[in-house]
Protein backbone atom coordinates (compact mmCIF):
# COMPACT_ATOMS: atom_id res chain seq x y z
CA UNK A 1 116.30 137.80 61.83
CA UNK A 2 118.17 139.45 59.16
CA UNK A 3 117.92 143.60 59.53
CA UNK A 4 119.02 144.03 55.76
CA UNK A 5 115.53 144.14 54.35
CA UNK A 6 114.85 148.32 54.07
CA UNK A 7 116.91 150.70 52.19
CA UNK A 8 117.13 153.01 55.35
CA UNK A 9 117.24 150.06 57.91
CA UNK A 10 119.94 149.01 59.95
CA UNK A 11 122.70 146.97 57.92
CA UNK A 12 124.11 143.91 59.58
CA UNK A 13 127.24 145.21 59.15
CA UNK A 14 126.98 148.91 59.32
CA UNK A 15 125.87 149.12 62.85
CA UNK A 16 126.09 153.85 63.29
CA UNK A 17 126.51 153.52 67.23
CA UNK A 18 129.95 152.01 66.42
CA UNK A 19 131.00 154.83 64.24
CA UNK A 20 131.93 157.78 66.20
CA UNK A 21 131.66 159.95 63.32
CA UNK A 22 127.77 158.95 62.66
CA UNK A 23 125.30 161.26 63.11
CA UNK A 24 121.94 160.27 65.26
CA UNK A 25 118.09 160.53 64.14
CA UNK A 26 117.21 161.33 67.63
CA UNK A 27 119.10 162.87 70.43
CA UNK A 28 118.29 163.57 73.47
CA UNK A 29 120.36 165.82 76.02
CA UNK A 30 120.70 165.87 79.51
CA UNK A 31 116.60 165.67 79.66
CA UNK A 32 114.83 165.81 83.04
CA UNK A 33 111.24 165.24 84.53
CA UNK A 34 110.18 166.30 87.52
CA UNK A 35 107.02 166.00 89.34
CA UNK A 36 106.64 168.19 91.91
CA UNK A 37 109.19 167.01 94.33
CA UNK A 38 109.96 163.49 92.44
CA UNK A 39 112.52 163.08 89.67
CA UNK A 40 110.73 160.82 86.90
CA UNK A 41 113.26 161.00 84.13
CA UNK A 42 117.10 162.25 86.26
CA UNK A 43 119.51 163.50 83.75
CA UNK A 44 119.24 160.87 80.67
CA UNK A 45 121.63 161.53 77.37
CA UNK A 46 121.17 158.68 74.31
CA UNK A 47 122.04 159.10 70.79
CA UNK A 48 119.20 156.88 68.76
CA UNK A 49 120.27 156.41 65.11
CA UNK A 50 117.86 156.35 61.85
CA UNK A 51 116.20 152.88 61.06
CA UNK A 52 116.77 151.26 64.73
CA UNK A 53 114.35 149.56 66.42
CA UNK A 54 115.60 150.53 70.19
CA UNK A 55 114.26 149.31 73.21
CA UNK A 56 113.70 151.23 76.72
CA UNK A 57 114.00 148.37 79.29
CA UNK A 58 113.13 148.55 82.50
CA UNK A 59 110.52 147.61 85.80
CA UNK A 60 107.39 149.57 86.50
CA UNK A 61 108.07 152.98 87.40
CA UNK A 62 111.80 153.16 86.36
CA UNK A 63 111.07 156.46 83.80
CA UNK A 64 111.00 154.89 80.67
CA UNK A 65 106.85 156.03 79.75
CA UNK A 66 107.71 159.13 80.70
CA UNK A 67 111.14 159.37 78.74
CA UNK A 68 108.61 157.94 75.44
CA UNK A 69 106.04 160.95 76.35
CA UNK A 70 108.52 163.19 76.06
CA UNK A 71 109.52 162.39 72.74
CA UNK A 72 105.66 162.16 71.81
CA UNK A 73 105.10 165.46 72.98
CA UNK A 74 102.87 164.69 75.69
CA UNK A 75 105.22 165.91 78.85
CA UNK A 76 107.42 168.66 78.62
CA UNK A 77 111.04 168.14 79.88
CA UNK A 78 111.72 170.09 82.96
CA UNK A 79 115.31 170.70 81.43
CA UNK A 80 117.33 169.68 78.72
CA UNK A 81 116.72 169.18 74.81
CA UNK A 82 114.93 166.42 72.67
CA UNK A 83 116.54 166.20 69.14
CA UNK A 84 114.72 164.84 66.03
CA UNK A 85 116.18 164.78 62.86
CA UNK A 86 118.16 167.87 63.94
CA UNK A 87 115.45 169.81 65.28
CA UNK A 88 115.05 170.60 68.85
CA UNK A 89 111.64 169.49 69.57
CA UNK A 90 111.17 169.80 73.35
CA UNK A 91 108.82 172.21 73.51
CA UNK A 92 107.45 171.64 70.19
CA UNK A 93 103.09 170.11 70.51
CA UNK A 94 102.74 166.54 69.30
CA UNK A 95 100.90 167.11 66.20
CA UNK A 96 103.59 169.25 64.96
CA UNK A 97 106.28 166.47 65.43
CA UNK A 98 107.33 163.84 62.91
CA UNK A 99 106.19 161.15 64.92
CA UNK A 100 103.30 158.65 66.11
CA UNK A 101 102.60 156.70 69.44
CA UNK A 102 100.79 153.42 69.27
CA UNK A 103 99.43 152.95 72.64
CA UNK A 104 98.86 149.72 75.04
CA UNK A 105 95.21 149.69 74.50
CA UNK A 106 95.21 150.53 70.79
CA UNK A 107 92.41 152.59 71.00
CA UNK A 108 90.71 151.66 67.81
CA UNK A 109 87.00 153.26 66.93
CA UNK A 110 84.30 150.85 68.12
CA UNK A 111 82.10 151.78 65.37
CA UNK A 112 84.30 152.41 62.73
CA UNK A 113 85.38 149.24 60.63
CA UNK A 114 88.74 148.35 60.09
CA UNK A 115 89.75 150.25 57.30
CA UNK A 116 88.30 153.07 58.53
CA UNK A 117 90.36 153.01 61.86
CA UNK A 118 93.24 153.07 59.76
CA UNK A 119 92.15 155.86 57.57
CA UNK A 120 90.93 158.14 60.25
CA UNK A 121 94.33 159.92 61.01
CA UNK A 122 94.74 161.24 57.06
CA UNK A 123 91.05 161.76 56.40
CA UNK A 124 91.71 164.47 59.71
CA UNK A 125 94.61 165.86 57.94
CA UNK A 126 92.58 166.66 55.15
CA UNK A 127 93.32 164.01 52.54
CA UNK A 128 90.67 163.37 50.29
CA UNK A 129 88.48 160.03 50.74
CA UNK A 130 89.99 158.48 47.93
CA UNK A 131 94.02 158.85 49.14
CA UNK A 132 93.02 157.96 52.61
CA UNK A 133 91.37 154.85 51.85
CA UNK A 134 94.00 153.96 49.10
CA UNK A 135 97.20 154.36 51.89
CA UNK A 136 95.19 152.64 54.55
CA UNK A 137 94.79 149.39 52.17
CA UNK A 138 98.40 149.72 51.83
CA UNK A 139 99.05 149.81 55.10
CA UNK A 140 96.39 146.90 55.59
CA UNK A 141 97.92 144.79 53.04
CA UNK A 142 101.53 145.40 55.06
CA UNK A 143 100.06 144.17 58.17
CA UNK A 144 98.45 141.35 56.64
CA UNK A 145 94.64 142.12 57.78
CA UNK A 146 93.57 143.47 54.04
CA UNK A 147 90.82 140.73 54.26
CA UNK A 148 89.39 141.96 57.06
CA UNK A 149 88.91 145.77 56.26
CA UNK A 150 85.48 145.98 56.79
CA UNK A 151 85.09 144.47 60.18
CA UNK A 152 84.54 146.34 63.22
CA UNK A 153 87.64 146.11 65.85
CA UNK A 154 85.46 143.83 67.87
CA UNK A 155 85.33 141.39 65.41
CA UNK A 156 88.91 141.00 65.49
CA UNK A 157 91.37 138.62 67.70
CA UNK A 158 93.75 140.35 69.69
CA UNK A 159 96.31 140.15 67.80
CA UNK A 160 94.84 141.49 64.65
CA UNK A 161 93.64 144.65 66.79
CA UNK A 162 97.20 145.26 67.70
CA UNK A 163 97.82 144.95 63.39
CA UNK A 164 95.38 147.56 63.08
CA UNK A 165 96.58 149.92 65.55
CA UNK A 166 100.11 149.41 63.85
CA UNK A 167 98.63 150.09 60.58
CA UNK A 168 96.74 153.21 61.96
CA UNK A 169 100.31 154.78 63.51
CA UNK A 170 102.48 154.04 60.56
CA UNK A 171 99.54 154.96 57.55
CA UNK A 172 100.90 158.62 58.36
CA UNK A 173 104.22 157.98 57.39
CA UNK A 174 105.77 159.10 60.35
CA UNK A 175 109.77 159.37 60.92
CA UNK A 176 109.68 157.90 64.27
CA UNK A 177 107.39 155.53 65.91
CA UNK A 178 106.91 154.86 69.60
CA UNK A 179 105.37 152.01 70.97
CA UNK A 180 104.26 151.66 74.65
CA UNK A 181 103.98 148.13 75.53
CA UNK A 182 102.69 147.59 72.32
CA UNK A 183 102.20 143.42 72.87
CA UNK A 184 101.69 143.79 76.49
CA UNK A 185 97.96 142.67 75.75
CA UNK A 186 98.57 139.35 74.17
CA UNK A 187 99.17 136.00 75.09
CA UNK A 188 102.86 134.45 75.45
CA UNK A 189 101.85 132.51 72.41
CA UNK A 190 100.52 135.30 70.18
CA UNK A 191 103.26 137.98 71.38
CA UNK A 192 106.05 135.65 70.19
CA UNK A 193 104.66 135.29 67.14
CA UNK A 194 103.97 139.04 66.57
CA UNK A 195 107.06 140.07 67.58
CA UNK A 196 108.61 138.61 64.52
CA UNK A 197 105.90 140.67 62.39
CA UNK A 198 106.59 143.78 63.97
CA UNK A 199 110.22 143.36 63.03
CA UNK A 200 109.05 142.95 59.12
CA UNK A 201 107.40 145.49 59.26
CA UNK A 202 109.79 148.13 60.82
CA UNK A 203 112.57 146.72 58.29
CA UNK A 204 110.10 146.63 55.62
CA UNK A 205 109.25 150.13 56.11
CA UNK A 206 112.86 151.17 57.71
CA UNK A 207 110.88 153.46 60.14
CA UNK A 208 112.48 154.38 63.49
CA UNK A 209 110.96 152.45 66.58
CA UNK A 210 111.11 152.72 69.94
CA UNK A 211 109.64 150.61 71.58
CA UNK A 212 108.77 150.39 75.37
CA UNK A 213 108.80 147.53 77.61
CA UNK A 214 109.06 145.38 80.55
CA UNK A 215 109.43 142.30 79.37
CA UNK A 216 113.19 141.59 79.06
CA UNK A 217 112.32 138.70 76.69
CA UNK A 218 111.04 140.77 74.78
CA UNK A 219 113.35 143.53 74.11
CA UNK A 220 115.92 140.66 73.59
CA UNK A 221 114.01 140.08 70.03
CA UNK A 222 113.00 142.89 68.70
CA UNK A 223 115.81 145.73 69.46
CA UNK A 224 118.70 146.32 67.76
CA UNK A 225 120.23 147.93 71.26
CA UNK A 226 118.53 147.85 74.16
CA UNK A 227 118.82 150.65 76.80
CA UNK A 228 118.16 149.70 80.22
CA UNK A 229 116.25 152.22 82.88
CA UNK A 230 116.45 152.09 86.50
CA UNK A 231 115.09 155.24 89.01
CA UNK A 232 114.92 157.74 86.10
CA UNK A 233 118.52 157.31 84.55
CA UNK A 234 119.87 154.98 82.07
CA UNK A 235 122.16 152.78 83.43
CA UNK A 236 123.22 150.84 80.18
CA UNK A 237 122.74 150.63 76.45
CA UNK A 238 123.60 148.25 74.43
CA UNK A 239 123.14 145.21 72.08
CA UNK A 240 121.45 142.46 73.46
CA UNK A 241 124.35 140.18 73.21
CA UNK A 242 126.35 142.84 75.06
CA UNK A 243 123.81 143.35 77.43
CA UNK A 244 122.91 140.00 78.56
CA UNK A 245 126.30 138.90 78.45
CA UNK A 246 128.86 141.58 79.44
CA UNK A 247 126.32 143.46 82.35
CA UNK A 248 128.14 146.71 83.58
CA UNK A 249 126.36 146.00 87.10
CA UNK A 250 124.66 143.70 89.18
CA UNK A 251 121.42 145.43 88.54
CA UNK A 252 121.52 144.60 85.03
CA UNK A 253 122.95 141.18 85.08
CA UNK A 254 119.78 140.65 87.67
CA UNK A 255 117.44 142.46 85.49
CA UNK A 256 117.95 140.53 82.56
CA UNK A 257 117.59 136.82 82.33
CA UNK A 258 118.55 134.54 85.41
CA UNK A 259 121.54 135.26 87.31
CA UNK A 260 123.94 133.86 90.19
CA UNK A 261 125.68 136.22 92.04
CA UNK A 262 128.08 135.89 94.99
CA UNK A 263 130.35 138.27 96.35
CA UNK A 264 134.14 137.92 96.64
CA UNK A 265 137.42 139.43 96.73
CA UNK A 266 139.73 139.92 94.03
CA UNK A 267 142.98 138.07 94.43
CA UNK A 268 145.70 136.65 92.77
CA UNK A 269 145.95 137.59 89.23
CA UNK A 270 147.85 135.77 85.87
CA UNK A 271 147.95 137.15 82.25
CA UNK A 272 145.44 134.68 81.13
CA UNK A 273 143.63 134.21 84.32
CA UNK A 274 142.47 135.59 88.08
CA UNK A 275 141.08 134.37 91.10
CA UNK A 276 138.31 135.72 92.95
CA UNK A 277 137.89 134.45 97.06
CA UNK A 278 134.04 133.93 97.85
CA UNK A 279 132.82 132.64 100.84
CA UNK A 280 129.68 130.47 98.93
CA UNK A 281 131.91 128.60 96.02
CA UNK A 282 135.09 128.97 97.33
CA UNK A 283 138.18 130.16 94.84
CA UNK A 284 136.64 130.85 91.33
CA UNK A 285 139.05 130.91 88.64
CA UNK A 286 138.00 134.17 85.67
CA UNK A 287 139.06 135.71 82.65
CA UNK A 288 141.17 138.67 84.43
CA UNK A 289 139.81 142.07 84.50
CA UNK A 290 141.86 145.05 84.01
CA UNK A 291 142.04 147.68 86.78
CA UNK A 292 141.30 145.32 89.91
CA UNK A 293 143.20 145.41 92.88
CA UNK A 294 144.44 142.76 95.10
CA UNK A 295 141.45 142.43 98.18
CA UNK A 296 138.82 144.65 95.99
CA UNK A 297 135.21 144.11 96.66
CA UNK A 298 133.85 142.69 93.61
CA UNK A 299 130.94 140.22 92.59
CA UNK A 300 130.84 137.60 90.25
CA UNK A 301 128.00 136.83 88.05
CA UNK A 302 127.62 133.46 86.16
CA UNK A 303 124.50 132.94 83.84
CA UNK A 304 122.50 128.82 84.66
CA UNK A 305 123.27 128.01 81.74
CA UNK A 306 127.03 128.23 81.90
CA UNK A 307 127.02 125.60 84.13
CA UNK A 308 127.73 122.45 83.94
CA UNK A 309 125.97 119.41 86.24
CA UNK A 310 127.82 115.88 86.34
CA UNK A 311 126.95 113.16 89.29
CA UNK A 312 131.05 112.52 89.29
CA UNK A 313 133.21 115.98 89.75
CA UNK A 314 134.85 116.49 86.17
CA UNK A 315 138.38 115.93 86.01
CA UNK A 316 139.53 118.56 84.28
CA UNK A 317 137.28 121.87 85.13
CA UNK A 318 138.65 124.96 86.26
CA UNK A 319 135.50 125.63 89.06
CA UNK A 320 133.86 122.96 90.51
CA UNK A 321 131.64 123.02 93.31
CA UNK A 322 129.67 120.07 95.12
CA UNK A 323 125.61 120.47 96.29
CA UNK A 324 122.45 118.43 96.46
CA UNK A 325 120.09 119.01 93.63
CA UNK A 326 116.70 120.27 95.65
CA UNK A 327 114.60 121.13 92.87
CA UNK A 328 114.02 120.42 89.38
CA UNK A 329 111.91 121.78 87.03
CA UNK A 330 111.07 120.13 83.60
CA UNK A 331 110.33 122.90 80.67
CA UNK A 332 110.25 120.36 77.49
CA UNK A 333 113.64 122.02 75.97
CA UNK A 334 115.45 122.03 78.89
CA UNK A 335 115.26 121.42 82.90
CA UNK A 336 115.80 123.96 85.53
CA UNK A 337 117.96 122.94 88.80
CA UNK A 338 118.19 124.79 92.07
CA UNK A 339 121.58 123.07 93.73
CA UNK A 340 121.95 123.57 97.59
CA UNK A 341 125.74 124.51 98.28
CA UNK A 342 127.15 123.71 101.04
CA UNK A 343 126.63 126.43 103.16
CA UNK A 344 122.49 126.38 102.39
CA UNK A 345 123.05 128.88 99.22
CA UNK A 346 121.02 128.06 95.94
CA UNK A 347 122.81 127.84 92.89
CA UNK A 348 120.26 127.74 90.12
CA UNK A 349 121.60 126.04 86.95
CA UNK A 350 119.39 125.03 83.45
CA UNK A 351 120.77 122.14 81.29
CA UNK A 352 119.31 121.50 77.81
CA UNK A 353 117.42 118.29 76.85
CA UNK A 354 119.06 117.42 74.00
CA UNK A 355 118.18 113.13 74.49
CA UNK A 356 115.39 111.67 74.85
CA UNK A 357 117.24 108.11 76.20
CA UNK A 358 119.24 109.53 79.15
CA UNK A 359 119.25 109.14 82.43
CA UNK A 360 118.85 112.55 84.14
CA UNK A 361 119.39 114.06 87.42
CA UNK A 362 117.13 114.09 89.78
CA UNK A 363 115.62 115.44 93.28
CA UNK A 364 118.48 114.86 96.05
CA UNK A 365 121.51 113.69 94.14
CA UNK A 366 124.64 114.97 95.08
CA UNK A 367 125.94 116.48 92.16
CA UNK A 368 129.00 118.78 91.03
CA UNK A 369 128.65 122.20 89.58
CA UNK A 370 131.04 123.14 86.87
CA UNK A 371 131.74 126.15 84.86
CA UNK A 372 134.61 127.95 82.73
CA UNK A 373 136.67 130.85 83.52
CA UNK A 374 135.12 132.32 80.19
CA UNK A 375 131.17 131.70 82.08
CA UNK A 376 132.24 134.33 85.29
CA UNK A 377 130.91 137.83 84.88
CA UNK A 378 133.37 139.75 87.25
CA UNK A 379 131.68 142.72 88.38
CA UNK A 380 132.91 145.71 90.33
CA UNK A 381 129.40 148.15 91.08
């Protein structure tokens, strides 16, 4: 999707976290969590800039809805500073912060009809009837639900609950919006679709999101950079080209998407080329890595679908490796393959189904496993 749409949203090519001179929306500073005796959120630092829709990635318990309370005003940091617009907010209450949450379970007014849900937060503000009511059409109209206005949330599909909640956070005009698992309550079906419409709407609007979530899938479509959260810190940020394909550890290679990893050695090493000695496939040929030494302890990591599955061993690859195809799994698009290696090792590979006519591989045929220097991931942590 194209992120050109707002006058204050992120420009394809005018991406601030590549220009050391730009100055972020939010920043936050060495900020810490604890618990009693448990560390929740352990030293995180992240520049955020003004229009991005940023994702907090991570597994349950890893810091990141305690990082987004923080910046809601909910928790207070045990130590460190929370940045908005230039203003430390840290200790600042949430209704005195230029910001909205949009929670999981939406928490819409039972008895209140749609429009009124939406209108609620301005009418409390002391906006008069007419102002309220005229913004929260607006916002309805955004969201697409203006045709259902005067139904009560339990009239409404899942989905459109989720529009209204949206509607409700953003009718406020806040600068920055966080979302806690905001699609976590809908179908695979329904939160593929609506992850699309959140996007309009954030580029539409070019409000600052944040968005947090589990679901690596996910965060792949909607952010604009992704950071990733493991035990309380932040152990990468990135795009999510960058992070799905150049992972600074195995954690994050693992974390997001499918992975094969096998440990090696580094050896021999060529301007255009190195080897890496594993015991599972053997020599691997990769695109060298700066900074290795000869006999380091490295691993490599190479995505299923860099690999390449042939019943004959291809003549000219750079890796090749011979298995026995154990299981197959047929997804419509494409077909998942777990390949037993020699030494009992899985090597999981996914080819796309591109014919209709062809014959493909099947359960217990010896096949050959090939892949590119360009496909290894060498990494060192």
């Amino acid at each position: 999707m194209n992120r050109t749409a707002a006058p204050d949203a992120i420009a394809a090519d005018t991406k601030p976290w590549r220009d050391p001179g730009a100055e972020p929306f939010i920043g936050i500073r060495n900020i810490t969590k604890r618990f009693d005796d448990f560390t929740a959120v352990d030293d995180v630092s992240l520049d955020i800039y003004r229009g991005e829709l940023f994702c907090l990635l991570g597994g349950s318990g890893c810091g990141k809805s305690t990082l987004l309370r923080m910046l809601a005003g909910f928790e207070t940091p045990s130590a460190g500073q929370i940045l908005i617009d230039g203003q430390d907010m840290a200790r600042v209450p949430p209704d005195r912060r230029p910001t909205n949450m949009m929670f999981q379970s939406y928490a819409l007014f039972p008895h209140m009809s749609v429009e009124k849900n939406v209108a609620y937060g301005l009418l409390r503000e002391g906006k008069s009837r007419a102002e309220a009511h005229a913004r929260a059409g607006e916002m309805l109209k955004l969201v697409k639900l203006e045709s259902l206005a005067r139904r009560k949330p339990h009239q409404l599909s899942g989905g459109q609950r989720q529009r209204v909640a949206l509607a409700r956070a953003l009718v406020k005009q806040p600068k920055l919006l966080l979302l806690d698992e905001p699609l976590g309550a809908l179908d695979k079906k329904l939160r593929e679709e609506t992850q699309f419409e959140l996007i309009r709407i954030q580029e539409t609007l070019g409000v600052t999101f944040i968005v947090v979530t589990h679901d690596q899938d996910e965060a792949m479509t909607l952010a604009t950079r992704i950071g990733v959260m493991n035990e309380g810190a932040i152990v990468q940020v990135g795009e999510p080209r960058e992070i799905y394909e150049e992972p600074n550890s195995r954690f994050v290679a693992d974390f997001i998407g499918s992975v094969n990893l096998f440990e090696g050695r580094a050896g021999m090493a060529a301007p255009d080329m190195m080897r890496i000695d594993t015991e599972v496939l053997g020599p691997v040929n990769a695109r060298p890595r700066p900074g290795l030494t000869q006999g380091q302890t490295v691993w490599v990591a190479i995505r299923p679908e860099r690999i390449g599955l042939s019943r004959e061993k291809p003549a000219d690859a750079a890796n090749a490796v011979p298995g026995v195809v154990e299981e197959v799994a047929y997804r419509g698009h494409m077909s998942s393959y777990r390949v037993r290696l020699a030494g009992g090792q899985m090597l999981r590979v996914t080819q796309s189904n591109l014919t209709r006519d062809v014959d493909p591989i099947s359960w217990d045929e010896p096949v050959w496993a090939s892949f590119t220097p360009a496909a290894v991931r060498v990494l060192t942590e």
